[in-house]
PDB file of N, CA and C in Angstrom:
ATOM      1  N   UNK A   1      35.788  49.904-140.285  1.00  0.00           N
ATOM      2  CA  UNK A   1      36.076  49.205-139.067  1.00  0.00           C
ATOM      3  C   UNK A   1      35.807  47.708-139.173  1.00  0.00           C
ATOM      4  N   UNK A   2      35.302  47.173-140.009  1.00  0.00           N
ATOM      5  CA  UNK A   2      34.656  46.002-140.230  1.00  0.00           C
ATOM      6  C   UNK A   2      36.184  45.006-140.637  1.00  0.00           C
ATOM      7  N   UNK A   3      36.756  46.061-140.948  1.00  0.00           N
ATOM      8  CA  UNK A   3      38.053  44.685-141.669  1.00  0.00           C
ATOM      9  C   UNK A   3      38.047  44.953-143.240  1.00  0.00           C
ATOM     10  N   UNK A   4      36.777  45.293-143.787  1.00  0.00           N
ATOM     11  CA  UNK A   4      36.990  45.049-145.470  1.00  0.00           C
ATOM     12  C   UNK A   4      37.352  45.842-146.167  1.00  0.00           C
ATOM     13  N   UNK A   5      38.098  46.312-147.136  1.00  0.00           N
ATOM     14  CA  UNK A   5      38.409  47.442-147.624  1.00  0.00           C
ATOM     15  C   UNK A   5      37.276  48.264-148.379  1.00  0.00           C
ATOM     16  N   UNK A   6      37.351  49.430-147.847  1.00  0.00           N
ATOM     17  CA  UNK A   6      36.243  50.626-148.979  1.00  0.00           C
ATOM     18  C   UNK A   6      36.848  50.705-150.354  1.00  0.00           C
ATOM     19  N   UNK A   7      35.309  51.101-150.720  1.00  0.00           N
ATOM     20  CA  UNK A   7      35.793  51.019-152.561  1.00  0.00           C
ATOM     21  C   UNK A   7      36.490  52.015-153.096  1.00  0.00           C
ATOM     22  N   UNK A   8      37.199  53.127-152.119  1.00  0.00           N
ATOM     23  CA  UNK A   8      38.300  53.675-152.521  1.00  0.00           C
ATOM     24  C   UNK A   8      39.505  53.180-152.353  1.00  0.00           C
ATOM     25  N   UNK A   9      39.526  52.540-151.674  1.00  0.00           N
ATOM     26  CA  UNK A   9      41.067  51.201-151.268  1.00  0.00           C
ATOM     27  C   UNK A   9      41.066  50.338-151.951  1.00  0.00           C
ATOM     28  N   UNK A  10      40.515  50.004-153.032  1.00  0.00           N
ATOM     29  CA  UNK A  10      40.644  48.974-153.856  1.00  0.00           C
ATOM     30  C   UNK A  10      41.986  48.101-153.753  1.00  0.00           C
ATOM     31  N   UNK A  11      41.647  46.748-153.375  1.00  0.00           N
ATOM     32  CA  UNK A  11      43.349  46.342-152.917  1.00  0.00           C
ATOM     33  C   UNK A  11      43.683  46.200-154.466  1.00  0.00           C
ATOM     34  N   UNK A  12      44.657  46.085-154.582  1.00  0.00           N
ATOM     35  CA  UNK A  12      45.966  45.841-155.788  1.00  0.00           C
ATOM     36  C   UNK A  12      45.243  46.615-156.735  1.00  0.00           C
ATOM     37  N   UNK A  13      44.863  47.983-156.844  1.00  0.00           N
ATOM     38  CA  UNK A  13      44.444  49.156-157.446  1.00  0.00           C
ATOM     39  C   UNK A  13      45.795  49.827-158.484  1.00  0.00           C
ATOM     40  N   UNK A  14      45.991  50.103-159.771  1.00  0.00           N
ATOM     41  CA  UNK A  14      46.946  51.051-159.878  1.00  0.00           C
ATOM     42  C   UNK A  14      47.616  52.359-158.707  1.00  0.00           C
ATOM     43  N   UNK A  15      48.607  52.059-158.421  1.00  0.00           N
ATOM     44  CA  UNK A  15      48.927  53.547-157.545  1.00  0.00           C
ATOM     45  C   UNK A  15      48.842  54.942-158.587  1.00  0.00           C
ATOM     46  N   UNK A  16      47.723  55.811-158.204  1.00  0.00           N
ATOM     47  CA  UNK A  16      47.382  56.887-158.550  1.00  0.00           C
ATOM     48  C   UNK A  16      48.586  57.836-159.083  1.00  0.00           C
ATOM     49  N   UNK A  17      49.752  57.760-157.970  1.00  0.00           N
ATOM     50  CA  UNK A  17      50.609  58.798-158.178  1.00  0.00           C
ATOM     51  C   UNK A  17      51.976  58.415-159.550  1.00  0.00           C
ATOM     52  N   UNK A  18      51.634  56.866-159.598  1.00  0.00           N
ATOM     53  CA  UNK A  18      52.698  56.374-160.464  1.00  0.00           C
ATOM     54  C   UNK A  18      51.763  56.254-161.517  1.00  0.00           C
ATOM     55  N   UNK A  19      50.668  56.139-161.916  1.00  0.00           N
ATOM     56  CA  UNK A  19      49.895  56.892-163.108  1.00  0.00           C
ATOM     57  C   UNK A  19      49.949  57.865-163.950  1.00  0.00           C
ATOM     58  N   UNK A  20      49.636  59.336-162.706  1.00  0.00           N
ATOM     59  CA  UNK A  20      49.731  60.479-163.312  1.00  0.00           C
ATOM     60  C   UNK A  20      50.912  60.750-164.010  1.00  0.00           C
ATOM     61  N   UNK A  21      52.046  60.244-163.236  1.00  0.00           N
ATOM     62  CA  UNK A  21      53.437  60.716-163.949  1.00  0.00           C
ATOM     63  C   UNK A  21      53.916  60.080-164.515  1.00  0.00           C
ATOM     64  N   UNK A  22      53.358  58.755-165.201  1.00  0.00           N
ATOM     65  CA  UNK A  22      53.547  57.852-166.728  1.00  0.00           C
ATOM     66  C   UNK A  22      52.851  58.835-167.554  1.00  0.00           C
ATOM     67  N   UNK A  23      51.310  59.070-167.254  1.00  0.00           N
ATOM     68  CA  UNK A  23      50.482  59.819-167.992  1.00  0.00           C
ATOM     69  C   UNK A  23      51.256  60.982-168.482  1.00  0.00           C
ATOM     70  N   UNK A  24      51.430  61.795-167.609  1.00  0.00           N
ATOM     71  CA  UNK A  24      51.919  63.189-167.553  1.00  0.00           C
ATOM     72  C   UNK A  24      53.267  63.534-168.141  1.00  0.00           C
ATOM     73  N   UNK A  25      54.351  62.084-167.911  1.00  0.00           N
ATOM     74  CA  UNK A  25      55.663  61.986-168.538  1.00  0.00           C
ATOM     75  C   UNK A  25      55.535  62.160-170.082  1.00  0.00           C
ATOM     76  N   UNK A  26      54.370  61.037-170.792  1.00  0.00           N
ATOM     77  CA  UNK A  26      54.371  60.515-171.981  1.00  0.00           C
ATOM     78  C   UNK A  26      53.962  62.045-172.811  1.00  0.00           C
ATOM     79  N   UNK A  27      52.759  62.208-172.370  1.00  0.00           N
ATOM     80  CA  UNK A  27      51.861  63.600-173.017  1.00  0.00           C
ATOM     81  C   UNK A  27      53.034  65.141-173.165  1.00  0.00           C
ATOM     82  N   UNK A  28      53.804  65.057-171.804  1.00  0.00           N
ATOM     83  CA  UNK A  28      54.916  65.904-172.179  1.00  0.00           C
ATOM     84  C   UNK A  28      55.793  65.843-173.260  1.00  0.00           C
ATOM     85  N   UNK A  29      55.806  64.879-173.036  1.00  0.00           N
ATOM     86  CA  UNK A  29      57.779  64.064-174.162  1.00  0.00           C
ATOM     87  C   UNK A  29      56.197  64.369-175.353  1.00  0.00           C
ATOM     88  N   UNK A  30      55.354  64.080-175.641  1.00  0.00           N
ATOM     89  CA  UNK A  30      54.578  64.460-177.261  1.00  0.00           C
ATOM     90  C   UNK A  30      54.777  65.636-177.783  1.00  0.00           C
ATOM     91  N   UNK A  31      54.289  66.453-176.478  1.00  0.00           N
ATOM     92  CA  UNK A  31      53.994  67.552-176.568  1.00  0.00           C
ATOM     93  C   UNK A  31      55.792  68.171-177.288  1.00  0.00           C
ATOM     94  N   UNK A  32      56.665  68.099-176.515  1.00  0.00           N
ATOM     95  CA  UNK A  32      57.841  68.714-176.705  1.00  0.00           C
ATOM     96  C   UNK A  32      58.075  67.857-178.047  1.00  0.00           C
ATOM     97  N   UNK A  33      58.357  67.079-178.390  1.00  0.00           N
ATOM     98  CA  UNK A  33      58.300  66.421-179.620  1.00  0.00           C
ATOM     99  C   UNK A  33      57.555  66.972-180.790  1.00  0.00           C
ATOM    100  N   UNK A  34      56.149  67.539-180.656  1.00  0.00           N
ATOM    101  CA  UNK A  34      55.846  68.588-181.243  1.00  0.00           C
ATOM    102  C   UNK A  34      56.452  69.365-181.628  1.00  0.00           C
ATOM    103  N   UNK A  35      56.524  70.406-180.537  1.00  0.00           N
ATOM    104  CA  UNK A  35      57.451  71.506-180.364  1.00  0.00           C
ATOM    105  C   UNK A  35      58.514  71.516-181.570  1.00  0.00           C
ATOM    106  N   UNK A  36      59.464  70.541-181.065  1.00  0.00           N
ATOM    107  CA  UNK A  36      60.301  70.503-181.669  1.00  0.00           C
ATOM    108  C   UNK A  36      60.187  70.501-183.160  1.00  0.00           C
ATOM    109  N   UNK A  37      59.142  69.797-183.774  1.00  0.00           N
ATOM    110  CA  UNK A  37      59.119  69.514-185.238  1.00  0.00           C
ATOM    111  C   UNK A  37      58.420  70.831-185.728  1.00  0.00           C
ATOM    112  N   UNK A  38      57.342  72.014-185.035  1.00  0.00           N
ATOM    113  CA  UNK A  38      56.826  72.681-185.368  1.00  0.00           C
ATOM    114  C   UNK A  38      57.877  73.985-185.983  1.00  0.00           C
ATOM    115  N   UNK A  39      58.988  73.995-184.677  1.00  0.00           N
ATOM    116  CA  UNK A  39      60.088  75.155-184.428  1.00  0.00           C
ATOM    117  C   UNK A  39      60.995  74.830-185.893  1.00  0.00           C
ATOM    118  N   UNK A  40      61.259  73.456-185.675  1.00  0.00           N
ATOM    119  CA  UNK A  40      62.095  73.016-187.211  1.00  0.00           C
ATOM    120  C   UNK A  40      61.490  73.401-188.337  1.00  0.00           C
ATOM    121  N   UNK A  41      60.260  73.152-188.967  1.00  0.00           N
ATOM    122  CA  UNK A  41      59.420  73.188-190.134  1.00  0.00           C
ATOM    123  C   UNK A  41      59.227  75.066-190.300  1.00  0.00           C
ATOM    124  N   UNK A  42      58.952  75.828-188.907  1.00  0.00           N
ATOM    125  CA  UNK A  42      58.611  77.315-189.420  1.00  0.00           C
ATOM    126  C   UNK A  42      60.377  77.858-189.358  1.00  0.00           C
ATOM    127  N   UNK A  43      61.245  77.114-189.030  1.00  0.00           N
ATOM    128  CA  UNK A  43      62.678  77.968-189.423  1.00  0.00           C
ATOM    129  C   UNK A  43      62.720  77.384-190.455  1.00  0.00           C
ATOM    130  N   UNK A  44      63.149  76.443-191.167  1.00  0.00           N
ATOM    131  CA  UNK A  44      63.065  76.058-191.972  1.00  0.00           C
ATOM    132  C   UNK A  44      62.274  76.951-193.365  1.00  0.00           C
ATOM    133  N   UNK A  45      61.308  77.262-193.154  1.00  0.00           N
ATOM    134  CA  UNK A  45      60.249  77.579-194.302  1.00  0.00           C
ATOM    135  C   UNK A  45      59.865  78.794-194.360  1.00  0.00           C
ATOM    136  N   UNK A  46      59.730  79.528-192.755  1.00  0.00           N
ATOM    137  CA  UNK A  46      59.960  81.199-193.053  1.00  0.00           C
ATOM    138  C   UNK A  46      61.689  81.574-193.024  1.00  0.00           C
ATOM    139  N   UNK A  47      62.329  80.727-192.086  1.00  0.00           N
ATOM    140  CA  UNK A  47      63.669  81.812-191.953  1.00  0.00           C
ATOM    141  C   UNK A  47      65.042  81.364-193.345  1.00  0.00           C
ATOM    142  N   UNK A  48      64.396  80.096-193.760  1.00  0.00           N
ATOM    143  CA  UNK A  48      65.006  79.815-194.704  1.00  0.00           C
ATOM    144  C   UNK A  48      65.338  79.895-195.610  1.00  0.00           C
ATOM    145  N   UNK A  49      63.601  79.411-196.159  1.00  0.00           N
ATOM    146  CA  UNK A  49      63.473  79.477-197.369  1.00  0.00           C
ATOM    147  C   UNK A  49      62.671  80.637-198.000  1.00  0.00           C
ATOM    148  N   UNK A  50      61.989  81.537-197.210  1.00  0.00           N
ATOM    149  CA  UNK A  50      61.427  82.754-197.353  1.00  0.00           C
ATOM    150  C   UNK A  50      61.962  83.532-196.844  1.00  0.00           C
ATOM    151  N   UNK A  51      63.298  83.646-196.059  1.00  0.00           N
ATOM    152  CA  UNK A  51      64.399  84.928-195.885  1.00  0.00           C
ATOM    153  C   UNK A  51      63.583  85.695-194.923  1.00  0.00           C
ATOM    154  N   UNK A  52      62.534  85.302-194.211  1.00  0.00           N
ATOM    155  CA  UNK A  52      62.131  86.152-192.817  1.00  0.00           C
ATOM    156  C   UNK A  52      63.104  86.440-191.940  1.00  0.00           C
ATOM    157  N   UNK A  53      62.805  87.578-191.363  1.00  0.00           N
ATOM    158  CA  UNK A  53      63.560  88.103-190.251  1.00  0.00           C
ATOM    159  C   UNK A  53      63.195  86.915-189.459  1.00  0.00           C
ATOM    160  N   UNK A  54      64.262  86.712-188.146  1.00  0.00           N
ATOM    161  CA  UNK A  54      63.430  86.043-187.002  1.00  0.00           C
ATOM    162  C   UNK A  54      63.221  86.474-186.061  1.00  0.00           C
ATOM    163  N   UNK A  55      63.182  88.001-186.183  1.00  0.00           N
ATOM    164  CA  UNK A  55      62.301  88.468-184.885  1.00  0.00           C
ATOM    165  C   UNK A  55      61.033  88.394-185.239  1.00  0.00           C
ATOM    166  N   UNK A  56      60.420  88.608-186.941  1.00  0.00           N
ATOM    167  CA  UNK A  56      59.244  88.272-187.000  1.00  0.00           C
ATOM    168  C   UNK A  56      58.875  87.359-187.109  1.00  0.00           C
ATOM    169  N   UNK A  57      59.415  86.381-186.783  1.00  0.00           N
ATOM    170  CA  UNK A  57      59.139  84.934-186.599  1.00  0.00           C
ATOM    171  C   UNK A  57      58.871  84.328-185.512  1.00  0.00           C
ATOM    172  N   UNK A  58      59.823  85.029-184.830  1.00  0.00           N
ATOM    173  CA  UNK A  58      59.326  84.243-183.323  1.00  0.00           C
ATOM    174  C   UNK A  58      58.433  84.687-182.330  1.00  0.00           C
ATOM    175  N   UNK A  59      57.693  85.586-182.367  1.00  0.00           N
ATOM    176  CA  UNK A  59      56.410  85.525-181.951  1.00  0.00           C
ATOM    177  C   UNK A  59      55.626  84.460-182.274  1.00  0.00           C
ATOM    178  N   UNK A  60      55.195  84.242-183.330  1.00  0.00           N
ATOM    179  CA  UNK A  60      54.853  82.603-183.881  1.00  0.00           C
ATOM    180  C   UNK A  60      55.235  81.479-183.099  1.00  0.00           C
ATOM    181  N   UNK A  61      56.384  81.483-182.914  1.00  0.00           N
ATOM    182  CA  UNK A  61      57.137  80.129-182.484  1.00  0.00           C
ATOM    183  C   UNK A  61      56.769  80.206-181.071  1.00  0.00           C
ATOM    184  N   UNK A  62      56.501  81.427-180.088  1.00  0.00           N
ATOM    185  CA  UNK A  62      56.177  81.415-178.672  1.00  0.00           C
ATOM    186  C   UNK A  62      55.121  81.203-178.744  1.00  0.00           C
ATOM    187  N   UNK A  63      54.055  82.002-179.331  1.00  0.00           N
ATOM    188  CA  UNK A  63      52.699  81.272-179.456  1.00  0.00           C
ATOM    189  C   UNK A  63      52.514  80.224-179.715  1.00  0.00           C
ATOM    190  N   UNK A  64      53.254  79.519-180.772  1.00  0.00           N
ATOM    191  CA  UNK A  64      52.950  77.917-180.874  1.00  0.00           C
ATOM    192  C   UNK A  64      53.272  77.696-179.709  1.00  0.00           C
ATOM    193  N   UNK A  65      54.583  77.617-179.013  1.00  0.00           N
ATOM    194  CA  UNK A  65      54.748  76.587-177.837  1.00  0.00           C
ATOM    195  C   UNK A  65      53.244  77.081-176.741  1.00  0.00           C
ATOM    196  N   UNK A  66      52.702  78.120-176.684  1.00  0.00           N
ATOM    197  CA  UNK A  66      52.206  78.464-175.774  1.00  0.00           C
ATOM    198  C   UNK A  66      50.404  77.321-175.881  1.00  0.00           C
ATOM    199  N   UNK A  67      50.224  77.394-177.642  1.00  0.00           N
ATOM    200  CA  UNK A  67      49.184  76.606-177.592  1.00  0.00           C
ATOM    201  C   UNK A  67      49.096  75.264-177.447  1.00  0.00           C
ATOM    202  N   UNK A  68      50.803  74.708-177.360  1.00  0.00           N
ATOM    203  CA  UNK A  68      50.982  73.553-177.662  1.00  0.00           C
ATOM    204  C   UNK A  68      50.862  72.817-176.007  1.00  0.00           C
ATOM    205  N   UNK A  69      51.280  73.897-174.954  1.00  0.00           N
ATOM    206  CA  UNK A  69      51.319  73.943-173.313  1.00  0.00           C
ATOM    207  C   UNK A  69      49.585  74.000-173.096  1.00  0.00           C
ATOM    208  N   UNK A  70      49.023  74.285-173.202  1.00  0.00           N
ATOM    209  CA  UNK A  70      47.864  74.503-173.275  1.00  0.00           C
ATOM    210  C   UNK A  70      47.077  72.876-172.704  1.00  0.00           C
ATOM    211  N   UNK A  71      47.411  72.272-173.688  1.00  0.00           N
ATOM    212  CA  UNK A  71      46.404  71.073-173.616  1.00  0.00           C
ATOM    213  C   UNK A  71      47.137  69.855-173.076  1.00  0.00           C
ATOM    214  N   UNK A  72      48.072  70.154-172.413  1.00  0.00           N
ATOM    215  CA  UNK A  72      48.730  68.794-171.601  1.00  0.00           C
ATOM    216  C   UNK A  72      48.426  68.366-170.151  1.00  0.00           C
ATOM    217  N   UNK A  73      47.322  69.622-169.502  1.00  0.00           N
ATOM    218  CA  UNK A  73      46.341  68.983-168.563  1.00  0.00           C
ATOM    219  C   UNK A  73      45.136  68.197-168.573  1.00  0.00           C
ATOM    220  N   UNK A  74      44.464  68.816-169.958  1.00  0.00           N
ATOM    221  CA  UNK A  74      43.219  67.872-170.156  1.00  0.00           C
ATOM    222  C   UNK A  74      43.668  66.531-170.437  1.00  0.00           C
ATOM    223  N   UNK A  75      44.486  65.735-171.231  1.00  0.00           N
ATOM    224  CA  UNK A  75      44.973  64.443-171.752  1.00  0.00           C
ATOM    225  C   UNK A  75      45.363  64.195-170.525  1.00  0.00           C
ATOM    226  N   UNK A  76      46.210  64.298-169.601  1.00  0.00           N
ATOM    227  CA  UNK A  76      46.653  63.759-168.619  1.00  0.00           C
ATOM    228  C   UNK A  76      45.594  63.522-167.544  1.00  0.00           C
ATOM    229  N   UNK A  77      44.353  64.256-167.237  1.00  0.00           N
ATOM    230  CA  UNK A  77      43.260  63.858-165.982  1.00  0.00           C
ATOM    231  C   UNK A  77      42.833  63.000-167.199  1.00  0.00           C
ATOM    232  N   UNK A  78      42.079  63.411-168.180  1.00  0.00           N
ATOM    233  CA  UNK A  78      41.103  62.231-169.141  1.00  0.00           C
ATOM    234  C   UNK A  78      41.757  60.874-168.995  1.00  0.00           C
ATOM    235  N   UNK A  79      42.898  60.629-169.360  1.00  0.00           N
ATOM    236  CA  UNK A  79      44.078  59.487-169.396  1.00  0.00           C
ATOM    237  C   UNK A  79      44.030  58.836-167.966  1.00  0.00           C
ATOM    238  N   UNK A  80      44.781  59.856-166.785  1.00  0.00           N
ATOM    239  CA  UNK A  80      44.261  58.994-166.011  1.00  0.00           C
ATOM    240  C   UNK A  80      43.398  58.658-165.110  1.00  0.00           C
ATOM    241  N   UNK A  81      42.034  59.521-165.338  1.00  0.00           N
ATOM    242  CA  UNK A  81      41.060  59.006-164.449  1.00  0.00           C
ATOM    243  C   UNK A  81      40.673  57.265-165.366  1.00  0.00           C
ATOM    244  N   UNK A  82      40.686  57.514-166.671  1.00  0.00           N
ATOM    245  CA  UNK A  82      40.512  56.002-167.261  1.00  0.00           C
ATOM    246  C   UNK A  82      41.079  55.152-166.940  1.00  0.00           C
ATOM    247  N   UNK A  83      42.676  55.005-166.267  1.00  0.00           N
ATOM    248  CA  UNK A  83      44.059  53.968-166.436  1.00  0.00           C
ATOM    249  C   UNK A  83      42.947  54.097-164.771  1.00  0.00           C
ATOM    250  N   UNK A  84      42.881  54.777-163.785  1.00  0.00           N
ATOM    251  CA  UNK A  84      42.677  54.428-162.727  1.00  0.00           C
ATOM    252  C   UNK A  84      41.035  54.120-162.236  1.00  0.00           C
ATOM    253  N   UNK A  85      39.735  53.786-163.317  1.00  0.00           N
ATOM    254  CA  UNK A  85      38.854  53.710-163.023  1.00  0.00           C
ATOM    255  C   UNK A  85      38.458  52.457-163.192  1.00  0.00           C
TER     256      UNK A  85
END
């Protein structure tokens, strides 16, 4: 009531919401970028060049994506509670 802003209003503060989803954009596009090179390298090297089936292959390849989904919440709060503290 005083007029001054609280130290959660920080004037000319990063906007929180245009943070997370730089944060959250970038760590994705890695993440899938991953992906992508992981999926290339095990076709490549089991279905290729070691003549694997790819049904037994792709269990592998879902689990990778699954561990690779995994960790794109922690980087994104760590990231931006820092960009916004």
């Amino acid at each position: 009531m005083s007029g001054e802003p609280s130290p959660n209003e920080e004037a000319g503060g990063p906007n929180a919401a245009l943070v997370v989803g730089v944060v959250f954009s970038t760590i994705v596009a890695l993440t899938v970028i991953a992906y992508t090179v992981t999926v290339s390298a095990v076709n490549a090297l089991a279905v290729d060049l070691l003549a694997y089936p790819i049904a037994g292959v792709a269990p592998f390849v879902v689990i990778t994506g699954a561990i690779l989904t995994i960790p794109i919440m922690i980087p994104t709060a760590l990231v931006s509670m820092k960009r916004l503290g």
